[in-house]
C-alpha atoms as a PDB file:
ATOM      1  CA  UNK A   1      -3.790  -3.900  -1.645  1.00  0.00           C
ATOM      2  CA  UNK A   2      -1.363  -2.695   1.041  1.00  0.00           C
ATOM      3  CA  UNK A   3       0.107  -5.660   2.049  1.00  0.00           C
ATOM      4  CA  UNK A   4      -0.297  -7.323  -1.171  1.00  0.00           C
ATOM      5  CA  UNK A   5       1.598  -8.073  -4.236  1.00  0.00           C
ATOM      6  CA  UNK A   6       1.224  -6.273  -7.940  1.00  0.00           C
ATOM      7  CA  UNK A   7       1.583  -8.166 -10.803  1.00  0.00           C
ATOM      8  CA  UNK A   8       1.840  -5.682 -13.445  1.00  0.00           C
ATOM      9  CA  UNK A   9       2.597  -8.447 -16.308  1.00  0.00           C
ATOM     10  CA  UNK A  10      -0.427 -10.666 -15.380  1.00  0.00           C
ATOM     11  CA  UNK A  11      -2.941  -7.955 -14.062  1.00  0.00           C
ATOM     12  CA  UNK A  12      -3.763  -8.944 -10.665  1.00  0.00           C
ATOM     13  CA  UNK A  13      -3.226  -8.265  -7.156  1.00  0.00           C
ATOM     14  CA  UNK A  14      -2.251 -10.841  -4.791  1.00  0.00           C
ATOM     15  CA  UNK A  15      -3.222 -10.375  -1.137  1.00  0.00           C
ATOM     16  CA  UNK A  16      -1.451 -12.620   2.076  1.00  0.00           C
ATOM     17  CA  UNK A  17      -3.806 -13.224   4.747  1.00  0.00           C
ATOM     18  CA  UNK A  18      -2.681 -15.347   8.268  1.00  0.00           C
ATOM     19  CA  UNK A  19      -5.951 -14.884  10.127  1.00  0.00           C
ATOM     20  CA  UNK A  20      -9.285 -16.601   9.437  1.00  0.00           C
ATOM     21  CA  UNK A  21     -11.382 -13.868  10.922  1.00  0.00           C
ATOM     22  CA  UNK A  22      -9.515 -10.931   8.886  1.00  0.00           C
ATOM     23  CA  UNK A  23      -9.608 -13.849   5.586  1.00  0.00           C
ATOM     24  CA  UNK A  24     -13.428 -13.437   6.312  1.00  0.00           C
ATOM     25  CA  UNK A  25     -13.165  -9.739   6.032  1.00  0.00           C
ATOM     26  CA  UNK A  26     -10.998  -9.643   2.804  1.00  0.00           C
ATOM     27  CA  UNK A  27     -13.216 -11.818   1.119  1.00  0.00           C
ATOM     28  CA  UNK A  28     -16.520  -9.962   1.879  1.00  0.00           C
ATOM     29  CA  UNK A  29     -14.444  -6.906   0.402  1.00  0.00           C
ATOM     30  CA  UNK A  30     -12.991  -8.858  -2.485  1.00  0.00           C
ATOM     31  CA  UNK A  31     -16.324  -9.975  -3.694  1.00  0.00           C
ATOM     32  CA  UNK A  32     -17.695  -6.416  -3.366  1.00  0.00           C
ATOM     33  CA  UNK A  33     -14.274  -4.901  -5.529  1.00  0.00           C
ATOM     34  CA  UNK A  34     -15.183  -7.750  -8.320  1.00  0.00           C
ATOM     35  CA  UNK A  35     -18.745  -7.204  -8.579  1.00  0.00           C
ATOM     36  CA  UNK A  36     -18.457  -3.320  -9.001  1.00  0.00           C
ATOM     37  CA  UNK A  37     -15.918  -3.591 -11.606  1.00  0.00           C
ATOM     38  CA  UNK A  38     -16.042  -6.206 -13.468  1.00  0.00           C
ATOM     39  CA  UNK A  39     -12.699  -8.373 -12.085  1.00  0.00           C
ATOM     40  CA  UNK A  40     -11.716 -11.709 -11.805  1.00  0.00           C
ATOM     41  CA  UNK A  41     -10.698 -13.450  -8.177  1.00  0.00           C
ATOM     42  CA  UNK A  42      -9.760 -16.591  -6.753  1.00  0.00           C
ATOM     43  CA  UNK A  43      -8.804 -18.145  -3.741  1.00  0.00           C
ATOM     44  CA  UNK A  44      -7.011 -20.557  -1.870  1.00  0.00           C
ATOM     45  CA  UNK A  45      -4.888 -21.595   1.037  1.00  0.00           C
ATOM     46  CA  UNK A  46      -1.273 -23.596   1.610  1.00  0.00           C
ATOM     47  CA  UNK A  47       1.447 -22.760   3.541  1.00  0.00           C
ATOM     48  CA  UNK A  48       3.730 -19.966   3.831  1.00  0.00           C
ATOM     49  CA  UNK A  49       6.794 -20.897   1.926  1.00  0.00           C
ATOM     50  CA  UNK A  50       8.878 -19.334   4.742  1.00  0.00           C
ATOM     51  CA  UNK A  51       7.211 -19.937   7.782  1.00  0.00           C
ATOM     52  CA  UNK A  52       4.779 -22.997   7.037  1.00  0.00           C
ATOM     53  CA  UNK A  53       1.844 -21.189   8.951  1.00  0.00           C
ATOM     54  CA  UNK A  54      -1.141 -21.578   6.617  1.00  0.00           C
ATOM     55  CA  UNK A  55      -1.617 -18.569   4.809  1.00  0.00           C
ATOM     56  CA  UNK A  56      -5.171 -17.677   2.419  1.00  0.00           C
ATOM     57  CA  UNK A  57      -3.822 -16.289  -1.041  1.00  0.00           C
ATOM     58  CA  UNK A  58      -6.923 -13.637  -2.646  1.00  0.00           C
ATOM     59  CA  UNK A  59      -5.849 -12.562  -5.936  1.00  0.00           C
ATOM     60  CA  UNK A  60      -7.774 -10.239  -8.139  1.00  0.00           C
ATOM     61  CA  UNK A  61      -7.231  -9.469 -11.867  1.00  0.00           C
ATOM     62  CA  UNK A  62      -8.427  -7.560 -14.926  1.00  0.00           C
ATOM     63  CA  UNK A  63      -6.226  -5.181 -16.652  1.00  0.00           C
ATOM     64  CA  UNK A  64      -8.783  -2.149 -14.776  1.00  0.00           C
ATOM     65  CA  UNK A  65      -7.306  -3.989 -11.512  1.00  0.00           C
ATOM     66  CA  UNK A  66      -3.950  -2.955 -12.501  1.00  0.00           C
ATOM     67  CA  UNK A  67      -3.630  -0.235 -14.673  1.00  0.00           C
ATOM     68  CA  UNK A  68      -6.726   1.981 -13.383  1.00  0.00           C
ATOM     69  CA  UNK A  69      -5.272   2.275 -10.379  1.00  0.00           C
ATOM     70  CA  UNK A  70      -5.259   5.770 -10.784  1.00  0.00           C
ATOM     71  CA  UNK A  71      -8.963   6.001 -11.950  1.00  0.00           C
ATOM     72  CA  UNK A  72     -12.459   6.399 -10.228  1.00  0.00           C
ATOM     73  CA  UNK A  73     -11.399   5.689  -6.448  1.00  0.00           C
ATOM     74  CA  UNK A  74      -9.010   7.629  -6.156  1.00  0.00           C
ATOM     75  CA  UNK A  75     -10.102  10.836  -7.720  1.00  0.00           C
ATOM     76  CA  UNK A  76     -13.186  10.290  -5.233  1.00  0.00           C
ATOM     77  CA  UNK A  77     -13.718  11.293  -1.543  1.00  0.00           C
ATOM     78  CA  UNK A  78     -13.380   8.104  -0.156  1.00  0.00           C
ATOM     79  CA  UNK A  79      -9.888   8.021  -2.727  1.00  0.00           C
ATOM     80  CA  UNK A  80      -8.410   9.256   0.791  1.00  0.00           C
ATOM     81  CA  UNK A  81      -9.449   6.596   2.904  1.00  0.00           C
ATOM     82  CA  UNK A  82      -8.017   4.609   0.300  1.00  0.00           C
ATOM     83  CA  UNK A  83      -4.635   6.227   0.147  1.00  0.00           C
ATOM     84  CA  UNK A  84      -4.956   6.044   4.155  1.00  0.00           C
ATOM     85  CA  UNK A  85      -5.104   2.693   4.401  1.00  0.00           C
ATOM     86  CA  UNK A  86      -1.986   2.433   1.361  1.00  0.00           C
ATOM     87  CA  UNK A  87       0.039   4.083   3.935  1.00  0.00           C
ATOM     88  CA  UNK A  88      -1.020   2.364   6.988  1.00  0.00           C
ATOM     89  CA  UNK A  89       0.027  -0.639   5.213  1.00  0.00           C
ATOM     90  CA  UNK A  90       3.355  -0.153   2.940  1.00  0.00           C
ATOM     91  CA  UNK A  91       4.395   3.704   4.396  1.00  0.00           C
ATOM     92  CA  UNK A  92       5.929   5.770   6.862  1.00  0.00           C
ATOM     93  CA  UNK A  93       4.761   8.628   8.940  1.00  0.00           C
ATOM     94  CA  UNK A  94       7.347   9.203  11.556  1.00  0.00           C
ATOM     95  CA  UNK A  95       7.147  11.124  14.712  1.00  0.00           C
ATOM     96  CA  UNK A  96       7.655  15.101  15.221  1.00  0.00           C
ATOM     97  CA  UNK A  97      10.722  16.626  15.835  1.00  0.00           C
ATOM     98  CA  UNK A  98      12.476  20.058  15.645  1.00  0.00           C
ATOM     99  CA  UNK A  99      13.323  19.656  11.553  1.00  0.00           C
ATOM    100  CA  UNK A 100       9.722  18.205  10.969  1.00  0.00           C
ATOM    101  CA  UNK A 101       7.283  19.260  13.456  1.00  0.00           C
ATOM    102  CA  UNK A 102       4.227  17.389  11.742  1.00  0.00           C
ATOM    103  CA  UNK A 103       6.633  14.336  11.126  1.00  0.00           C
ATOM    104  CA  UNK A 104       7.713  12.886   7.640  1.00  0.00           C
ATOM    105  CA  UNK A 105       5.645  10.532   5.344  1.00  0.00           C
ATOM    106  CA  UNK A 106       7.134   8.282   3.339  1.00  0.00           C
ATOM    107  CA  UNK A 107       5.062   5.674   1.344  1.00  0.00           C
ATOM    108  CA  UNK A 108       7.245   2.607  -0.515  1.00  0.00           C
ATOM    109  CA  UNK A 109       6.121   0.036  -3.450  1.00  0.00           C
ATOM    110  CA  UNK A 110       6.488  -0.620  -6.881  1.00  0.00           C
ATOM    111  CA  UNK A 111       7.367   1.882  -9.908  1.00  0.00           C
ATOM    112  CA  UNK A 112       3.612   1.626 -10.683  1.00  0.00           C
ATOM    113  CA  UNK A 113       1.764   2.327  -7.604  1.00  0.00           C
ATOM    114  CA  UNK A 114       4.568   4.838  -6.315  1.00  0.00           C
ATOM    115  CA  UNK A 115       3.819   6.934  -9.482  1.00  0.00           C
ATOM    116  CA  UNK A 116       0.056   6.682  -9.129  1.00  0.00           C
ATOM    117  CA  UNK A 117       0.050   7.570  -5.582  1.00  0.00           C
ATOM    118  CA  UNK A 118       2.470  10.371  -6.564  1.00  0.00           C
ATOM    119  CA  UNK A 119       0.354  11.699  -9.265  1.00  0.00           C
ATOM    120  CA  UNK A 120      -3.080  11.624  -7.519  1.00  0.00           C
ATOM    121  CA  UNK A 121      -1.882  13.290  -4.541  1.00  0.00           C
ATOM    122  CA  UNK A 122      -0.748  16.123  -6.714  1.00  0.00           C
ATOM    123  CA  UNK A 123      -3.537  16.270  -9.413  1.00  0.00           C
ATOM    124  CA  UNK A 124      -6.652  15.471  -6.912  1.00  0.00           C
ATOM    125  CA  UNK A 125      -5.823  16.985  -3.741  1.00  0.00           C
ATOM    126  CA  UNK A 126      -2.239  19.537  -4.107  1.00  0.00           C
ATOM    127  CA  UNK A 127       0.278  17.453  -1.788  1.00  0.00           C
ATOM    128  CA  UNK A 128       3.262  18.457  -2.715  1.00  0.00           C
ATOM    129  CA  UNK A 129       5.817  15.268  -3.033  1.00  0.00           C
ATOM    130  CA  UNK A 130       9.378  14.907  -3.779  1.00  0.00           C
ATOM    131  CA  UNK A 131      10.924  12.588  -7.019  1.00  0.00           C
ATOM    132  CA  UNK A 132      10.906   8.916  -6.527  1.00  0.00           C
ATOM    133  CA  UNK A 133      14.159   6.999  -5.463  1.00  0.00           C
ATOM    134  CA  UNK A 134      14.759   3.522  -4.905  1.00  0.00           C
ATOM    135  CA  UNK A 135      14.104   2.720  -1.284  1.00  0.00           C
ATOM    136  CA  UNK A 136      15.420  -0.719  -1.305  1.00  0.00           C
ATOM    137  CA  UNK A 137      17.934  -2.339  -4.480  1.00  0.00           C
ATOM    138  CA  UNK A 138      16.711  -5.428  -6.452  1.00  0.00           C
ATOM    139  CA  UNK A 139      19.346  -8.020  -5.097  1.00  0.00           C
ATOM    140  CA  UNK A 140      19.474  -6.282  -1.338  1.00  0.00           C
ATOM    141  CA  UNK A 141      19.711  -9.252   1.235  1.00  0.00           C
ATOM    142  CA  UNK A 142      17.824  -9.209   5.041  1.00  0.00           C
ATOM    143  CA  UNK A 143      16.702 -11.800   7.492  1.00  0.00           C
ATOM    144  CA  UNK A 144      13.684 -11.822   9.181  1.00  0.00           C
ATOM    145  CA  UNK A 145      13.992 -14.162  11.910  1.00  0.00           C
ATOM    146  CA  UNK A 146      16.239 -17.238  11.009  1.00  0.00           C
ATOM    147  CA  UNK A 147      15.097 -16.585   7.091  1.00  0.00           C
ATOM    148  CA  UNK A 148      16.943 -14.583   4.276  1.00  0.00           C
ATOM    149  CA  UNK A 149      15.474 -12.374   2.406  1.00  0.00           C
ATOM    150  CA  UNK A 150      16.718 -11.204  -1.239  1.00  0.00           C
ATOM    151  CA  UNK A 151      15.175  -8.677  -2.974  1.00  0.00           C
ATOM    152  CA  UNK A 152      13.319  -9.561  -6.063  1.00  0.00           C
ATOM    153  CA  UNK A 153      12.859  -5.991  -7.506  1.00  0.00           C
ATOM    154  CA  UNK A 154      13.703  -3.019  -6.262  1.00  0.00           C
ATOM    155  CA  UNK A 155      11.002  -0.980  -3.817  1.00  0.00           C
ATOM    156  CA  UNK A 156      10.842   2.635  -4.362  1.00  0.00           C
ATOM    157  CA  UNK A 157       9.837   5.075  -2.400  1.00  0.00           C
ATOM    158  CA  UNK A 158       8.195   8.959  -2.067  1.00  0.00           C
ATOM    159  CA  UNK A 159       8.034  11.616   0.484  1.00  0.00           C
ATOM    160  CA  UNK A 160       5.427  14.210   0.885  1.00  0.00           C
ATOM    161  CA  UNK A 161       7.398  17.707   1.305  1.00  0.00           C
ATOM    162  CA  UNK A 162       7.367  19.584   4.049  1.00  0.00           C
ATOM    163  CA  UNK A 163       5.162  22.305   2.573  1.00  0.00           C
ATOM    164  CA  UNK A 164       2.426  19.674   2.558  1.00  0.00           C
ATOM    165  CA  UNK A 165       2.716  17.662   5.309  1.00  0.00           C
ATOM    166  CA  UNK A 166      -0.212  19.545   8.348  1.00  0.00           C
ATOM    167  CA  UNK A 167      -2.371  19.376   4.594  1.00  0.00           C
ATOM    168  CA  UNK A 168      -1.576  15.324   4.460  1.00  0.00           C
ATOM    169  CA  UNK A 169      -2.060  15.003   8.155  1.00  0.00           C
ATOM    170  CA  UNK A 170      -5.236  16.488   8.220  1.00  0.00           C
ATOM    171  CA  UNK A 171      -6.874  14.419   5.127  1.00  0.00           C
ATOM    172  CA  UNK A 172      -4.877  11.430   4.955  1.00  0.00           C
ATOM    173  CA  UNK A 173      -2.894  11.167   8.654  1.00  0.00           C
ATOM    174  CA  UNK A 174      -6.273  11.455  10.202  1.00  0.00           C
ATOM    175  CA  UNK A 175      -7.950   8.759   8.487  1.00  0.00           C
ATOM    176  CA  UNK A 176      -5.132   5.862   9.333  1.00  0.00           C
ATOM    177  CA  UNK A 177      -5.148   3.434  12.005  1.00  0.00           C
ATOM    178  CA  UNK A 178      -2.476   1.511  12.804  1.00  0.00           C
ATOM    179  CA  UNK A 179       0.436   4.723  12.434  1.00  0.00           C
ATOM    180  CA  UNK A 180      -2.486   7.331  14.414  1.00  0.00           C
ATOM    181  CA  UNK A 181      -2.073   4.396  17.284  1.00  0.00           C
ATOM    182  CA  UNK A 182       1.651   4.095  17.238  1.00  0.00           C
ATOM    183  CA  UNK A 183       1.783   7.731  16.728  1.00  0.00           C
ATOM    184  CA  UNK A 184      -0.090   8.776  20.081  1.00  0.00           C
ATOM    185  CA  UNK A 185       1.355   6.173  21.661  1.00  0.00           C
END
């Protein structure tokens, strides 16, 4: 879901892939996601309206897709690798310094999943996180390469507290990829 889009109005998640090999793995995890609970998926590929490299489009629906978010995966063990792989997608875990010697975390996304992830960190594991802000403004304006980019809601955002943070590192730091890599590196 990381790198994904919510849909909150239509119930479904919308998932970007450039890669045939790593299209290969979302689908084999798709199918597994609709089987055990009962959602609805499709598929297809066009091109990237921004780029014109072919892209495969995976969404998933059912309200449960959505809105239960917040239920059965992530109160579970593996609800960690989960929230892991959340942060390795759409967060921020900076490097140590002499304010934050375990580093900050920030994760960013919409209303919804901001509050869920804020909420299950608290209830199912005691992370301590500060209030929600806008990250980014509906209507902010960036290029990447020669495109612009504008905005089309605003991004909010979350940071685990300082209190917290050798806690998150040790459950949730620990079980990333991509951020452990750049991290070390």
């Amino acid at each position: 879901m990381g790198d994904g889009w919510e849909y909150l109005r239509l119930y479904r998640f919308r998932i970007f892939v450039y890669e045939d090999w790593f299209a290969d793995v979302v689908r084999r995890m798709v199918l597994a996601v609709k089987r055990a609970f009962e959602l609805t998926s499709s598929e297809s590929r066009s091109p990237d309206r921004l780029t014109g490299t072919i892209e495969w489009i995976f969404e998933i629906g059912g309200e449960f897709a959505v809105k239960g978010l917040n239920l059965g995966l992530l109160k579970t063990p593996k609800g960690l690798y989960f929230l892991a792989g959340l942060w390795d997608a759409d967060g921020n875990w900076s490097r140590p310094d002499e304010g934050h010697p375990m580093g900050q975390a920030t994760f960013f996304g919409g209303l919804h999943a901001v509050r869920v992830v804020e909420r299950s960190m608290k209830l199912n594991w005691g992370f301590a996180a500060g209030r929600n802000y806008i990250a980014t403004h509906e209507g902010h304006v960036s290029r990447i390469g020669d495109h612009t980019i504008t905005t089309r809601t605003n991004v909010y955002g979350i940071i685990i507290k300082a209190k917290s943070m050798a806690s998150w590192v040790d459950q949730v730091g620990s079980k990333m990829i991509l951020k452990k890599r750049a991290l070390a590196a």
